[in-house]
Structure formats: structure tokens, C-alpha cells
PDB file of N, CA and C in Angstrom:
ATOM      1  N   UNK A   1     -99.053  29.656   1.683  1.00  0.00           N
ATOM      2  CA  UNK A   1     -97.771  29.566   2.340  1.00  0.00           C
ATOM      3  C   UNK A   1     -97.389  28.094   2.468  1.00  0.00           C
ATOM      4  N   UNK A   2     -96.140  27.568   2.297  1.00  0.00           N
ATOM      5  CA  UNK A   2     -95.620  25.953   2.085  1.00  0.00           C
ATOM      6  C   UNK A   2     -94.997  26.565   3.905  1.00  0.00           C
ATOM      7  N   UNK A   3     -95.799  25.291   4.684  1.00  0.00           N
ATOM      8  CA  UNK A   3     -95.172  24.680   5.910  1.00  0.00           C
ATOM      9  C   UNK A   3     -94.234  23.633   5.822  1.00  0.00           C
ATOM     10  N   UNK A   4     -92.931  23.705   6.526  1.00  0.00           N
ATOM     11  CA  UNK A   4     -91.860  22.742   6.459  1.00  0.00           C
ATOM     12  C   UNK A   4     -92.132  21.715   7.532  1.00  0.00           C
ATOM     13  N   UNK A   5     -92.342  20.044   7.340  1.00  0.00           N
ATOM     14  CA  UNK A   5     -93.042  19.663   8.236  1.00  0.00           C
ATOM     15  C   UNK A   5     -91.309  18.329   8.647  1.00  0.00           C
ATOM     16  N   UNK A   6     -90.936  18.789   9.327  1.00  0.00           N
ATOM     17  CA  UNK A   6     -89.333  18.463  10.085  1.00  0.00           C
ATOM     18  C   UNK A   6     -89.890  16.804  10.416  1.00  0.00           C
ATOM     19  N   UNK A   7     -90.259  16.215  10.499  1.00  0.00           N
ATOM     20  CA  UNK A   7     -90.983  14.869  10.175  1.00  0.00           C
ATOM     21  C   UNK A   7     -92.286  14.114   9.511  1.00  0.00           C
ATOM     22  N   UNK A   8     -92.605  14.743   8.173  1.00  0.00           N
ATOM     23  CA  UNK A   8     -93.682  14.409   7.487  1.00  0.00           C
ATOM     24  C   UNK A   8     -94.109  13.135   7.235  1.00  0.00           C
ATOM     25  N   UNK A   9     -95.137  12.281   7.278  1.00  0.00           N
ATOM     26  CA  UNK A   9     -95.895  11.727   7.198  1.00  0.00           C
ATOM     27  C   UNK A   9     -97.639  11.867   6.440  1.00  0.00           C
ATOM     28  N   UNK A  10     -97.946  11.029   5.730  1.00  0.00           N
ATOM     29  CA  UNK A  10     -99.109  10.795   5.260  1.00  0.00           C
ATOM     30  C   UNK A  10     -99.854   9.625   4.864  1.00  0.00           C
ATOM     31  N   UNK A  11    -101.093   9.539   5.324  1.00  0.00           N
ATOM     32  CA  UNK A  11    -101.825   8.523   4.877  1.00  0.00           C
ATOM     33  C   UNK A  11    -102.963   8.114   3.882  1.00  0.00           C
ATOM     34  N   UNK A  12    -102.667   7.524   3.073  1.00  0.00           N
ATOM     35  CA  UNK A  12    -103.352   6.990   1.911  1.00  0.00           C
ATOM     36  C   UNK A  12    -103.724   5.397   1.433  1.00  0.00           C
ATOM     37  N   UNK A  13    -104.717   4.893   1.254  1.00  0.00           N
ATOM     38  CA  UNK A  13    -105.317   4.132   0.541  1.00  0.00           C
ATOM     39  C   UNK A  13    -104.632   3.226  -0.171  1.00  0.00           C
ATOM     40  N   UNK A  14    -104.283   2.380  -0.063  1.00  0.00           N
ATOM     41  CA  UNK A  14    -103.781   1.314  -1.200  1.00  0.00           C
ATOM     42  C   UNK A  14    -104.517   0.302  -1.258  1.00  0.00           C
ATOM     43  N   UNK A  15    -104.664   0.693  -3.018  1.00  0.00           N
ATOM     44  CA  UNK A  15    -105.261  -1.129  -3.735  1.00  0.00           C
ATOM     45  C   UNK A  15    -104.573  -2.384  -3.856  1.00  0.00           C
ATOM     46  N   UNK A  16    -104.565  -3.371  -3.641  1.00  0.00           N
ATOM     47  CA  UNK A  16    -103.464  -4.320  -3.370  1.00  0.00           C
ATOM     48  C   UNK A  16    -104.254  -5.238  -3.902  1.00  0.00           C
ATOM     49  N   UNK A  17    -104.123  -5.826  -5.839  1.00  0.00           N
ATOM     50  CA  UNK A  17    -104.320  -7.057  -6.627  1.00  0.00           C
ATOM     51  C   UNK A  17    -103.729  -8.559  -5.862  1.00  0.00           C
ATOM     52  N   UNK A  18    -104.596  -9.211  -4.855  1.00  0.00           N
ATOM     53  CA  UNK A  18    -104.153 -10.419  -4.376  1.00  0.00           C
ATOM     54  C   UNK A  18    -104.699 -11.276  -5.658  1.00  0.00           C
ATOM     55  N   UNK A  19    -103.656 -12.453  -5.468  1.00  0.00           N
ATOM     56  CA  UNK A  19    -103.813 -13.671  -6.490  1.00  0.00           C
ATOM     57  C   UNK A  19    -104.788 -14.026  -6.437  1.00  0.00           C
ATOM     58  N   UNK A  20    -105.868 -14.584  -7.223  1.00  0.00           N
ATOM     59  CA  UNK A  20    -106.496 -15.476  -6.910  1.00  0.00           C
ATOM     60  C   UNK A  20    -106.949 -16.451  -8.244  1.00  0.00           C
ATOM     61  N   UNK A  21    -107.903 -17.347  -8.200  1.00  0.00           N
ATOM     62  CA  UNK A  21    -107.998 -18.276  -9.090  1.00  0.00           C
ATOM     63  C   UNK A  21    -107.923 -17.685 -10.328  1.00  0.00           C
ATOM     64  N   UNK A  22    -107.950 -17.624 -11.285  1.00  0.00           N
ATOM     65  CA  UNK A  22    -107.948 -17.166 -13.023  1.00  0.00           C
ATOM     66  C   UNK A  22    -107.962 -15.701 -12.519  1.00  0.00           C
ATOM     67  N   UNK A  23    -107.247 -15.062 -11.186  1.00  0.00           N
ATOM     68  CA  UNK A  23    -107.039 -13.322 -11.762  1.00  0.00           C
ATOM     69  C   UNK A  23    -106.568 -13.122 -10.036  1.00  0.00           C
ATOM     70  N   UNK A  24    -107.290 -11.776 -10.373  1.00  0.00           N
ATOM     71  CA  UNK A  24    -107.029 -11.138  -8.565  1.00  0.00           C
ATOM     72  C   UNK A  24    -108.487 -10.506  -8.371  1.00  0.00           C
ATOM     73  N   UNK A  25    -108.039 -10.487  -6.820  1.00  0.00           N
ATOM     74  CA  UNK A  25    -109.354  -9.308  -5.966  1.00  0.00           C
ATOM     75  C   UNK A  25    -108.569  -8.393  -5.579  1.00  0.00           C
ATOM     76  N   UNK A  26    -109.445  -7.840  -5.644  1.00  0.00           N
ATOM     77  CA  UNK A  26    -108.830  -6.161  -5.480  1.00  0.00           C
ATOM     78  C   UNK A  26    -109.529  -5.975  -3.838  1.00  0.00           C
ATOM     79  N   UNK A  27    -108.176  -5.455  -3.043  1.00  0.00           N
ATOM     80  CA  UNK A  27    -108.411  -5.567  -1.587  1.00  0.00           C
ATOM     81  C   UNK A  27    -107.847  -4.096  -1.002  1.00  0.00           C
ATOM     82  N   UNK A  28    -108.122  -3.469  -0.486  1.00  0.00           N
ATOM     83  CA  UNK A  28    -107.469  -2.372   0.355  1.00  0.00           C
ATOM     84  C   UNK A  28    -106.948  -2.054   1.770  1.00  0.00           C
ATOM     85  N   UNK A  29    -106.354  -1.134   1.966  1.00  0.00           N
ATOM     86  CA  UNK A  29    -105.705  -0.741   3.264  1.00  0.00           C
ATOM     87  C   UNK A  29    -105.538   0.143   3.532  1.00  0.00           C
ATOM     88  N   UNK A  30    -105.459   1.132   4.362  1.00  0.00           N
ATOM     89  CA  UNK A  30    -105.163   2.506   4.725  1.00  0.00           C
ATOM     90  C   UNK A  30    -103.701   2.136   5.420  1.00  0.00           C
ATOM     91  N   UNK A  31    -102.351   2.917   4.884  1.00  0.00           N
ATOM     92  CA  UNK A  31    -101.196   2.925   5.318  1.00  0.00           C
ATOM     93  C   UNK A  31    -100.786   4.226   5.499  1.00  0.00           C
ATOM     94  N   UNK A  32     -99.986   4.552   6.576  1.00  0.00           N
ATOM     95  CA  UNK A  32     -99.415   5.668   6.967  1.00  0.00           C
ATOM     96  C   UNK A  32     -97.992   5.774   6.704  1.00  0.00           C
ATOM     97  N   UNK A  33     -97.538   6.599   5.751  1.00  0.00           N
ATOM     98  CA  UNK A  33     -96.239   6.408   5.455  1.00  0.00           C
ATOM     99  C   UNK A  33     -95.286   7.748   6.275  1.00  0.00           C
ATOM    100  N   UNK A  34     -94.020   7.471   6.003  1.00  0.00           N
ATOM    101  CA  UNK A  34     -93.422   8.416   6.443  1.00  0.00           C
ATOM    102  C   UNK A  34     -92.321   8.922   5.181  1.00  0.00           C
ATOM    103  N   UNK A  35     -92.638  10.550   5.006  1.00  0.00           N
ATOM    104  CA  UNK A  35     -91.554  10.858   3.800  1.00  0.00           C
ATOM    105  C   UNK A  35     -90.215  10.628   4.199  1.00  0.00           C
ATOM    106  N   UNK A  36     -89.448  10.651   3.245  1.00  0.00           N
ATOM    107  CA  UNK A  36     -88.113  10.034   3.266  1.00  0.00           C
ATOM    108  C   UNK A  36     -87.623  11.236   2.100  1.00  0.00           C
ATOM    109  N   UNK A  37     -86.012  12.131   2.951  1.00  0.00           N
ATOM    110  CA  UNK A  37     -85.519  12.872   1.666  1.00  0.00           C
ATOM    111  C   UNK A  37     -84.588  11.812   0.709  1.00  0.00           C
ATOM    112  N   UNK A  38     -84.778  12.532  -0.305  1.00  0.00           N
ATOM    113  CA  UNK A  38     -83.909  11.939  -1.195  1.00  0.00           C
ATOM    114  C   UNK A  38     -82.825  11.349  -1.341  1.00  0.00           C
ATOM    115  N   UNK A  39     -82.110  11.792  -0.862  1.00  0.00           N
ATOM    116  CA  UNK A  39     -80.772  11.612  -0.229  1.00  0.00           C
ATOM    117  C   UNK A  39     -81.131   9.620   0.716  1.00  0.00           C
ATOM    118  N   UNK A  40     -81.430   9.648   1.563  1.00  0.00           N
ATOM    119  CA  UNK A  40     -82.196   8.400   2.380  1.00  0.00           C
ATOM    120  C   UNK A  40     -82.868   7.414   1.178  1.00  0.00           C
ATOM    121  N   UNK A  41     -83.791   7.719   0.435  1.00  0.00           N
ATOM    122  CA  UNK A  41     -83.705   6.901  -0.760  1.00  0.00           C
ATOM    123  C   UNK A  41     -83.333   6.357  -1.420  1.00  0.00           C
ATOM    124  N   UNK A  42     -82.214   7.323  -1.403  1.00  0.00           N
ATOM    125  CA  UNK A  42     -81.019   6.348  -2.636  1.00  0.00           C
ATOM    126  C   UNK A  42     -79.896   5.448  -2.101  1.00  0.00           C
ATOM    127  N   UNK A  43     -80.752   5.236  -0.671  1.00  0.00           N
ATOM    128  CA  UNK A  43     -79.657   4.236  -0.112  1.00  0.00           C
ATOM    129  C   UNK A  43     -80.294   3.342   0.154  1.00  0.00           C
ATOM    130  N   UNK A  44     -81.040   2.871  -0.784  1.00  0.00           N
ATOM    131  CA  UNK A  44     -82.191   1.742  -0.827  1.00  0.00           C
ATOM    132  C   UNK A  44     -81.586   1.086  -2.432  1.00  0.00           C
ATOM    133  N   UNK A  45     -81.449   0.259  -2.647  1.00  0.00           N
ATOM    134  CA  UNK A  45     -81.522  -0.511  -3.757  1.00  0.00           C
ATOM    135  C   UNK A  45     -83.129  -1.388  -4.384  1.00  0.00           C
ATOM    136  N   UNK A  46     -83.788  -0.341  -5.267  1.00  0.00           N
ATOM    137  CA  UNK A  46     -85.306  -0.485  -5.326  1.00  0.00           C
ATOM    138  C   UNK A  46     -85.065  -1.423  -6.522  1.00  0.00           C
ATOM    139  N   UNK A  47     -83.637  -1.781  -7.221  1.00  0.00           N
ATOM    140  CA  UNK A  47     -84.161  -2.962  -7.982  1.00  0.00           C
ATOM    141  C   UNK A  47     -83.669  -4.437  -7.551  1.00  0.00           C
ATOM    142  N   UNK A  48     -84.222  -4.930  -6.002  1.00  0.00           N
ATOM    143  CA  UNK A  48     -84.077  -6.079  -5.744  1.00  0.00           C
ATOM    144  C   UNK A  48     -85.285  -5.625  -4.547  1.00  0.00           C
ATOM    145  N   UNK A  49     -85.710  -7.145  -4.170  1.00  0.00           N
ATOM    146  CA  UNK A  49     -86.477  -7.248  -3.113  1.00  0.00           C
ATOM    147  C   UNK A  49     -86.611  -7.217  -1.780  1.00  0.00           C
ATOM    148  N   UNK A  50     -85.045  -7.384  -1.451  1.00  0.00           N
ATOM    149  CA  UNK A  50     -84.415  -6.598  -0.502  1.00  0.00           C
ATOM    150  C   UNK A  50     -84.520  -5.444  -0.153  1.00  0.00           C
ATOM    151  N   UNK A  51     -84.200  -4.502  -1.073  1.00  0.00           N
ATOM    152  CA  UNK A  51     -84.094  -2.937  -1.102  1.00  0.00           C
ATOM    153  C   UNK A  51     -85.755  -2.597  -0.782  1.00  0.00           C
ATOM    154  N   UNK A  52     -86.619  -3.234  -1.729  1.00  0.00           N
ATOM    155  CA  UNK A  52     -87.769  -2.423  -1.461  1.00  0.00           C
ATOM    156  C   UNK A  52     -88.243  -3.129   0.045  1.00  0.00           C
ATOM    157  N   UNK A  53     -88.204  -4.151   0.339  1.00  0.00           N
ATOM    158  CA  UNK A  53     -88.128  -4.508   1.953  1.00  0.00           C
ATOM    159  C   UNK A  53     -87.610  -3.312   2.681  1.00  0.00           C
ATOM    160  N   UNK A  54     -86.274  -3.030   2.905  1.00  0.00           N
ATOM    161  CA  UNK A  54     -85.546  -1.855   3.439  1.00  0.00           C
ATOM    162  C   UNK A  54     -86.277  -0.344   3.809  1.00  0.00           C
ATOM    163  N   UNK A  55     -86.696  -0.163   2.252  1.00  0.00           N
ATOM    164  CA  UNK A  55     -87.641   1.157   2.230  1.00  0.00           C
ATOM    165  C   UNK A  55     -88.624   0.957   2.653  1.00  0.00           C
ATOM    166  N   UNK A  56     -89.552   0.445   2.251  1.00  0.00           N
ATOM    167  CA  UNK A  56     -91.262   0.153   3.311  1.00  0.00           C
ATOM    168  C   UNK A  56     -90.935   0.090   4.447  1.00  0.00           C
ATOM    169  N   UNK A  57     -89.804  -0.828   5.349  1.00  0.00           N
ATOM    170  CA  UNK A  57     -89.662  -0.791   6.718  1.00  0.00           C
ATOM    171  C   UNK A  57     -88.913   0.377   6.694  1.00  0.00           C
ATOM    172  N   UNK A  58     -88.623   1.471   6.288  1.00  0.00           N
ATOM    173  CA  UNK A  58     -88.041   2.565   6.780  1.00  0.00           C
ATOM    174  C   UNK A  58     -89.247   3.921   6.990  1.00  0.00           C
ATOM    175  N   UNK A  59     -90.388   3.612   5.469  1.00  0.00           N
ATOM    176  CA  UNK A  59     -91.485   4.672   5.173  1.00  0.00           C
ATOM    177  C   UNK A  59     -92.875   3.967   5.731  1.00  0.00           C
ATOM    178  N   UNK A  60     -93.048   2.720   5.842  1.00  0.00           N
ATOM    179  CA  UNK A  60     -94.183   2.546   6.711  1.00  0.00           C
ATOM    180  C   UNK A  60     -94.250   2.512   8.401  1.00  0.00           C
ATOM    181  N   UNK A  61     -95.594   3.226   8.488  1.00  0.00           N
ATOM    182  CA  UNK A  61     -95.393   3.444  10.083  1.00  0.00           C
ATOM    183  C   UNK A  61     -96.292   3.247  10.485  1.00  0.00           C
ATOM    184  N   UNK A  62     -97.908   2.802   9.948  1.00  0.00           N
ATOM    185  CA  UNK A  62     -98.805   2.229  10.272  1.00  0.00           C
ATOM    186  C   UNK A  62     -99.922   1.622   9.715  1.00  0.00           C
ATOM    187  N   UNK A  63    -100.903   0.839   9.935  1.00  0.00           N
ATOM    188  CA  UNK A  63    -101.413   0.835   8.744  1.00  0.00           C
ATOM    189  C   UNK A  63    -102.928   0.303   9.098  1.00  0.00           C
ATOM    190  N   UNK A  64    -103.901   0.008   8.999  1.00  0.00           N
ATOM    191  CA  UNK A  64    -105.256   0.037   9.347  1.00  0.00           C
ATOM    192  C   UNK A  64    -106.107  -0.989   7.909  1.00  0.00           C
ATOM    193  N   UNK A  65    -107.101  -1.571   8.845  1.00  0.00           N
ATOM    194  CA  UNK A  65    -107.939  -2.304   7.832  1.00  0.00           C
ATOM    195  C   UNK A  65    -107.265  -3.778   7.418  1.00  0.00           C
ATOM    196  N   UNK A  66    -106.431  -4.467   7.873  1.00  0.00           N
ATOM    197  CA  UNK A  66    -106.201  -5.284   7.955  1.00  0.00           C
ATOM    198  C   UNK A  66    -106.892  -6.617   8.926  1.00  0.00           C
ATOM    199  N   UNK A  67    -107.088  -7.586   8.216  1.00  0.00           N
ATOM    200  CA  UNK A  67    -107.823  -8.466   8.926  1.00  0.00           C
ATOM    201  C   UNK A  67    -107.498  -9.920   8.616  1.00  0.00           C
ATOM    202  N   UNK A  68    -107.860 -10.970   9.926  1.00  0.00           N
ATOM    203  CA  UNK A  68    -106.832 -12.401   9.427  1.00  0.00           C
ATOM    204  C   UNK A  68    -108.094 -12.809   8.646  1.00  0.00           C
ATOM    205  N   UNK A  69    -107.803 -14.176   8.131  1.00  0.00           N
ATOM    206  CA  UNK A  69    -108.976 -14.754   7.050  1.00  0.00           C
ATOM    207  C   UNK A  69    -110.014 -15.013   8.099  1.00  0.00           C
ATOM    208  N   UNK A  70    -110.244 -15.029   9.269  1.00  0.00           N
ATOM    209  CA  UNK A  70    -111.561 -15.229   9.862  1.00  0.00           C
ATOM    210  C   UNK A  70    -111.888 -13.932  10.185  1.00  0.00           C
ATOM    211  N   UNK A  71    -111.449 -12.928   9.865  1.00  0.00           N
ATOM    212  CA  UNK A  71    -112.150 -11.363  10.124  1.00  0.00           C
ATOM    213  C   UNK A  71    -112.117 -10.651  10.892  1.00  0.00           C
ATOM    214  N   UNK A  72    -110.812 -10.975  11.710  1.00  0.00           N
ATOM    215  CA  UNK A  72    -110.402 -10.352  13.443  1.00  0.00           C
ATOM    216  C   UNK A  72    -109.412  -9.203  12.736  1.00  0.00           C
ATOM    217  N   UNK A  73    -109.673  -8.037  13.362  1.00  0.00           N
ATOM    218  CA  UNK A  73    -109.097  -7.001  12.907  1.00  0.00           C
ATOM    219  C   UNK A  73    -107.585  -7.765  13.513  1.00  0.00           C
ATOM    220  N   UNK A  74    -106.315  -6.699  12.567  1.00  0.00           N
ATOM    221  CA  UNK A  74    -104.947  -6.977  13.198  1.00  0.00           C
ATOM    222  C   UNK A  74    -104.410  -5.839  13.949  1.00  0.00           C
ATOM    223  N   UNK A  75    -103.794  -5.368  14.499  1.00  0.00           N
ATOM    224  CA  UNK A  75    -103.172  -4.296  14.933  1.00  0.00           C
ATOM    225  C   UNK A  75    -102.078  -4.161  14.261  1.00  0.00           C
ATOM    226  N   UNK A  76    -101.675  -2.638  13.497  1.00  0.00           N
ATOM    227  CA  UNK A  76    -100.280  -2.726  13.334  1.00  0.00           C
ATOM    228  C   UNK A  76     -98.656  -3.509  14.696  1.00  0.00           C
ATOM    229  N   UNK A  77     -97.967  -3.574  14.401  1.00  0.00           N
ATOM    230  CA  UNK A  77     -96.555  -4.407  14.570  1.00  0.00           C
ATOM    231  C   UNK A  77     -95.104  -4.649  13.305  1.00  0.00           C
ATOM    232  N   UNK A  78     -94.376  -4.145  13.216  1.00  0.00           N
ATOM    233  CA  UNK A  78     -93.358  -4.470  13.293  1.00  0.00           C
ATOM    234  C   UNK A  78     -93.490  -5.468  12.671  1.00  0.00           C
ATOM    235  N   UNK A  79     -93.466  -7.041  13.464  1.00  0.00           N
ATOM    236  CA  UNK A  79     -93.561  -8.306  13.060  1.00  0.00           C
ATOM    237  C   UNK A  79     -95.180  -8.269  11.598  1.00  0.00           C
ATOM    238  N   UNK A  80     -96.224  -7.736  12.298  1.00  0.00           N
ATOM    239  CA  UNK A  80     -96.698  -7.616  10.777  1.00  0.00           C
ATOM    240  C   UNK A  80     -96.654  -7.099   9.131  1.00  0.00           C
ATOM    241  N   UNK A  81     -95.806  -5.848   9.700  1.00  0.00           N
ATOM    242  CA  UNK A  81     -95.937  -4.790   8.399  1.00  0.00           C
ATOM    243  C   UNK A  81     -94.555  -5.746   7.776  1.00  0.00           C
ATOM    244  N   UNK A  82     -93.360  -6.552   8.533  1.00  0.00           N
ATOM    245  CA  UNK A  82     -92.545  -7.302   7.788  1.00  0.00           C
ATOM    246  C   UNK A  82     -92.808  -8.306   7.007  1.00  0.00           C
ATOM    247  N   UNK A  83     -94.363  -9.126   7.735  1.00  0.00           N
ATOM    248  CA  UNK A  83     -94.909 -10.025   6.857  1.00  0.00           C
ATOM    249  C   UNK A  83     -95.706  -9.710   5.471  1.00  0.00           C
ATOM    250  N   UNK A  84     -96.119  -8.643   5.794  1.00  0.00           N
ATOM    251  CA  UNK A  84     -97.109  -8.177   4.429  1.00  0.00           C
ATOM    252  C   UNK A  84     -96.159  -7.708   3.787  1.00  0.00           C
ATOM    253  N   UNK A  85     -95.261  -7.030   3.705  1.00  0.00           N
ATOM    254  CA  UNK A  85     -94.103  -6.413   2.634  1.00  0.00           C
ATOM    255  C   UNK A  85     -93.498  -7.933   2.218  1.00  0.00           C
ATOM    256  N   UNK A  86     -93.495  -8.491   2.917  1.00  0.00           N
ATOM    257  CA  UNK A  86     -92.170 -10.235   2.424  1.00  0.00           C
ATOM    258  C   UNK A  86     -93.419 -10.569   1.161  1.00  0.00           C
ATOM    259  N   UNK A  87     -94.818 -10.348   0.345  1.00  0.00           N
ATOM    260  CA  UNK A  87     -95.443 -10.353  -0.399  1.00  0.00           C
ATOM    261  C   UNK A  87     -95.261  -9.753  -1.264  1.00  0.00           C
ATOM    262  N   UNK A  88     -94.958  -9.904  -2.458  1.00  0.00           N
ATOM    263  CA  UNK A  88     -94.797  -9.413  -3.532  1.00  0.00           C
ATOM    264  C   UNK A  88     -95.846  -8.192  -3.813  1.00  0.00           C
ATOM    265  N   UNK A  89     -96.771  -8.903  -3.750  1.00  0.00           N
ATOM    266  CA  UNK A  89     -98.213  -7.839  -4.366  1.00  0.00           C
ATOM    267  C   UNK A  89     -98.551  -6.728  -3.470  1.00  0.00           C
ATOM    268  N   UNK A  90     -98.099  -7.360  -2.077  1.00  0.00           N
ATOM    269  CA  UNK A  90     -98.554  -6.364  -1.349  1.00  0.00           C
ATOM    270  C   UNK A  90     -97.101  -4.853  -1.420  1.00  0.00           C
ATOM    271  N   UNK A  91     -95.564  -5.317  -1.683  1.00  0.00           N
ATOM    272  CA  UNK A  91     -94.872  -4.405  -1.526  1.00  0.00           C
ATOM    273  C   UNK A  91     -94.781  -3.701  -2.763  1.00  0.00           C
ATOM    274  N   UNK A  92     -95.016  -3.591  -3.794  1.00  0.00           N
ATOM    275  CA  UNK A  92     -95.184  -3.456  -4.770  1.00  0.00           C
ATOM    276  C   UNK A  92     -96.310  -2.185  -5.219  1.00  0.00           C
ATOM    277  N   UNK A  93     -97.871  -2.949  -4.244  1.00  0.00           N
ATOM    278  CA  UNK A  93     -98.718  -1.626  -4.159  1.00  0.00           C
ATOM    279  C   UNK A  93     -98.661  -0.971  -3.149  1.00  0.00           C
ATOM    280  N   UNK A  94     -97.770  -1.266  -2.422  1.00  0.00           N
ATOM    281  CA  UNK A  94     -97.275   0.082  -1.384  1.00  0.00           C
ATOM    282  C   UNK A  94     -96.366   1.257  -2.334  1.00  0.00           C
ATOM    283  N   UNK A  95     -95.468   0.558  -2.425  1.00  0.00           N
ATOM    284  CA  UNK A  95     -94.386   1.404  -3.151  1.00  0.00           C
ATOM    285  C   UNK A  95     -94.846   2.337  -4.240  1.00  0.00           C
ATOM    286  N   UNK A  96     -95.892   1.991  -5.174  1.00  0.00           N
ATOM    287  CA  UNK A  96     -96.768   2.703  -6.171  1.00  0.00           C
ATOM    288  C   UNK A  96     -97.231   3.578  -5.317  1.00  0.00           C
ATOM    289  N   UNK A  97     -97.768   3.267  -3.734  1.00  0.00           N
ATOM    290  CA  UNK A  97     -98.923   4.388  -3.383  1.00  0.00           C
ATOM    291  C   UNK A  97     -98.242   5.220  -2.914  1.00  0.00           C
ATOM    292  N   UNK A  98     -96.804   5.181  -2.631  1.00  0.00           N
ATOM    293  CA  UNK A  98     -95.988   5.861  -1.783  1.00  0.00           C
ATOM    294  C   UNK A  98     -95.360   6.737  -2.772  1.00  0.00           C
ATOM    295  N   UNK A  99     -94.980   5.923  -4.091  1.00  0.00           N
ATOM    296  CA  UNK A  99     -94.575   7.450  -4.939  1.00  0.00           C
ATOM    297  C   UNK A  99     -95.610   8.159  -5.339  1.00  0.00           C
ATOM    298  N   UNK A 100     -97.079   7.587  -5.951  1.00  0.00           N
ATOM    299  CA  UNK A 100     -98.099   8.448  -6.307  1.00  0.00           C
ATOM    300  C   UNK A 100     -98.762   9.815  -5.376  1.00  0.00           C
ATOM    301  N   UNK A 101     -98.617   9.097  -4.408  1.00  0.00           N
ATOM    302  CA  UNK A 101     -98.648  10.149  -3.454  1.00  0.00           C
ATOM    303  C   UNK A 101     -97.371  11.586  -3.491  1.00  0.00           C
ATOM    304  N   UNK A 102     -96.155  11.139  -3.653  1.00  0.00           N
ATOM    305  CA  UNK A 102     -94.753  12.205  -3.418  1.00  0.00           C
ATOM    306  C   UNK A 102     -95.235  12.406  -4.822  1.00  0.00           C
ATOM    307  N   UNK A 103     -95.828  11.862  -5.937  1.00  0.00           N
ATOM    308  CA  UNK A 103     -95.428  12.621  -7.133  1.00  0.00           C
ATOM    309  C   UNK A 103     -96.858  13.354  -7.769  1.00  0.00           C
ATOM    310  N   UNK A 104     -97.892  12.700  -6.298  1.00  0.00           N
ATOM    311  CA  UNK A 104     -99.017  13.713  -6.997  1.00  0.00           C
ATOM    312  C   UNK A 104    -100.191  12.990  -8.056  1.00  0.00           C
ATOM    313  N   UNK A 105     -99.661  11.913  -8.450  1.00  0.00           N
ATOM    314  CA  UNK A 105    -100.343  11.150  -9.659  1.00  0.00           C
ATOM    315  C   UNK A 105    -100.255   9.541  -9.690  1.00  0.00           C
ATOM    316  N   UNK A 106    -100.642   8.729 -10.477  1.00  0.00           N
ATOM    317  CA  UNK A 106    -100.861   7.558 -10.163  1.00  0.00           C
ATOM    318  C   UNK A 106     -99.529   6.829 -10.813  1.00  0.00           C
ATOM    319  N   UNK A 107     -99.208   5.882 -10.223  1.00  0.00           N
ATOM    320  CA  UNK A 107     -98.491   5.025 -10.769  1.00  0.00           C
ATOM    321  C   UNK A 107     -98.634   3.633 -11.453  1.00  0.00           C
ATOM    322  N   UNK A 108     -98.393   3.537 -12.928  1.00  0.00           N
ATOM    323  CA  UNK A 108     -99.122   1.999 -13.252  1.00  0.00           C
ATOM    324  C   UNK A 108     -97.958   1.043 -12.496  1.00  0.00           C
ATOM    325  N   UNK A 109     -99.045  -0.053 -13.138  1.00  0.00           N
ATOM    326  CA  UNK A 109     -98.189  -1.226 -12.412  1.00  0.00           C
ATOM    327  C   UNK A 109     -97.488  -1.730 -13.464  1.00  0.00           C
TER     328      UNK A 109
END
């Protein structure tokens, strides 16, 4: 039986390729997203950096495993989840984990 869930949400895993010297490390996070109908989507402009700013702060709602460079856990905030999305790499493998997830399968980069 399909349950209709009148504010859905889910949380999943993202790999997030940070820069680093001659390549990247591969770093993770547990983020809690929130679904978004279709309709709400397409009032995002996903080909500028703006737009995908817009959407993550509309579909992220929490997020876990984050830590500053000396190793102090962070708490989700508002003021944080805006700083990690203003990152290229990091909004980028959100947005992959957020459709792979709605579409079931992986998304390349």
C-alpha cells in the first residue's frame, strides 16, 4: 500500500569531493532533506548558483556529521547549511543526492 506523506522528508548520505592538493578527499555527511512537488521546483532556476542556493535552502532541513577543522562537532543552523551550500562542491553533491534519492538511482557528476 503507497502512504501519502503530506510533508515528506528523507535522509541520506552524501559524498562531497573537497579540493585538495593534485585531486580531492572524499568526505561525508548525513543530510535530511525535505521533498519538494514539482510544481515548487520549477520555481528554482537550477542553471545558476543562485537557484540551486534557493532550492537546498528550501529542501535542506538538517544535517549531521559535520565538524570545524579542529574536530568540534557543528550543530545544524540556518547560518551554517547557507555557508556550506555558498560551496560549490558541497551544493552540487547535495543536489545529486537529493535527485538520486527522488529518482531512485545515482547521479554522475
Amino acid at each position: 500500500m503507497f502512504k501519502i506523506d503530506q510533508t515528506p522528508t528523507f535522509t541520506h548520505r552524501v559524498e562531497i569531493k573537497v579540493p585538495s592538493d593534485g585531486g580531492h578527499e572524499v568526505q561525508d555527511m548525513q543530510v535530511t532533506f525535505r521533498v519538494l512537488p514539482d510544481a515548487e521546483v520549477e520555481g528554482f532556476d537550477m542553471r545558476t548558483a543562485r537557484g540551486e542556493r534557493e532550492f537546498l535552502g528550501a529542501v535542506v532541513q538538517d544535517f549531521d556529521d559535520v565538524e570545524d577543522e579542529k574536530g568540534a562537532k557543528l550543530p545544524y543552523s540556518h547560518a551554517l547549511r547557507d555557508r556550506l551550500i555558498g560551496l560549490a562542491y558541497v551544493r552540487v553533491a547535495m543536489i545529486n543526492a537529493y535527485y538520486a534519492a527522488i529518482m531512485g538511482k545515482r547521479v554522475k557528476n
